[in-house]
Protein backbone atom coordinates (compact mmCIF):
# COMPACT_ATOMS: atom_id res chain seq x y z
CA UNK A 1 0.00 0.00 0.00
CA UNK A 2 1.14 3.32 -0.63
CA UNK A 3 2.18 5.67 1.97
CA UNK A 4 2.94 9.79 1.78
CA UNK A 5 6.68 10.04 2.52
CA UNK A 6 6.02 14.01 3.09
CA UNK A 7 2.82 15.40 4.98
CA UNK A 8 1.12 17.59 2.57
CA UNK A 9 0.47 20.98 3.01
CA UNK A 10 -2.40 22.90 4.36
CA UNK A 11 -2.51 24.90 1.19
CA UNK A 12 -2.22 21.80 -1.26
CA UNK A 13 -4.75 20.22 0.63
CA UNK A 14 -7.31 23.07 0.43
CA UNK A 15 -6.77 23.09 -3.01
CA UNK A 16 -7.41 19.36 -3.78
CA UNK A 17 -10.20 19.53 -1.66
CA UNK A 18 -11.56 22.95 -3.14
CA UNK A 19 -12.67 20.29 -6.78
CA UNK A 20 -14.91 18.32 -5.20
CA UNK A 21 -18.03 20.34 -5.70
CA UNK A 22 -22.17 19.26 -5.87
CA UNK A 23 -23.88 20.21 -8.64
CA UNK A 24 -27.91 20.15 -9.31
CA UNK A 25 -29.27 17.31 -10.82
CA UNK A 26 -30.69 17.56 -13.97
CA UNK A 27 -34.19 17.19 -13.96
CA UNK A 28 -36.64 16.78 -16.81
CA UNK A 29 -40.72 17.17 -17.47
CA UNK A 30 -42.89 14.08 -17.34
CA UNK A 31 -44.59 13.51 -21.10
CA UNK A 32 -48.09 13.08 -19.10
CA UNK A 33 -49.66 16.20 -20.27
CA UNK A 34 -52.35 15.79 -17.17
CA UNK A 35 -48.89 15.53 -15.20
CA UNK A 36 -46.51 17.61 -16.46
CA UNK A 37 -43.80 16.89 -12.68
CA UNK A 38 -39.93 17.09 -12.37
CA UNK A 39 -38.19 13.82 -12.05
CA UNK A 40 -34.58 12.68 -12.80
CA UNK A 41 -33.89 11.35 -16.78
CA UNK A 42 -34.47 7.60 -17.63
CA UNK A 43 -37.04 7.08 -14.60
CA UNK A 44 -40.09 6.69 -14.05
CA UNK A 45 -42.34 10.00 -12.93
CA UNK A 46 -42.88 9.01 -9.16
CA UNK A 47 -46.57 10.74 -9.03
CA UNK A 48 -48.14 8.75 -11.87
CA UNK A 49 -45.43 6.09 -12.91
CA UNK A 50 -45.42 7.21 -16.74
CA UNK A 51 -41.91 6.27 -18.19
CA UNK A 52 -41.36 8.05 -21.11
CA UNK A 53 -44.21 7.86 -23.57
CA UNK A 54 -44.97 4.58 -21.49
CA UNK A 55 -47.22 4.11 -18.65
CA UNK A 56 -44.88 2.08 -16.49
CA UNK A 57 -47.52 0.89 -13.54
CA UNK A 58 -48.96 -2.62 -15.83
CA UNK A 59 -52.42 -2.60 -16.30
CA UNK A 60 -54.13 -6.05 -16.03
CA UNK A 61 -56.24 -6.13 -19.42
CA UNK A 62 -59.67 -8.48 -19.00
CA UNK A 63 -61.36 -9.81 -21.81
């Protein structure tokens, strides 16, 4: 396993530690036009379960 010979610096460290930044996730519109929530990209809407042009909650379908 590696180990630091040298302790680094307060400075250096500050400055690695100053990239690590959050960012806002990207959020998109649900295609339910009666729905029309936020939710994250390639999921399904959690208020009415559309994914996509989809309906992803399955519908049992009775003869």
């Amino acid at each position: 396993m590696a180990v630091p010979k040298r302790r680094m610096s307060r400075s250096n460290t500050r400055a690695r530690r100053a990239q690590w930044k959050t960012s806002a996730p990207t959020l998109v519109t649900c295609a339910n036009a009666a729905c029309r929530a936020k939710h994250l990209p390639h999921t399904a809407c959690p208020s009415c379960g559309q994914y996509g042009p989809r309906s992803a909650r399955r519908q049992v379908v009775e003869p």
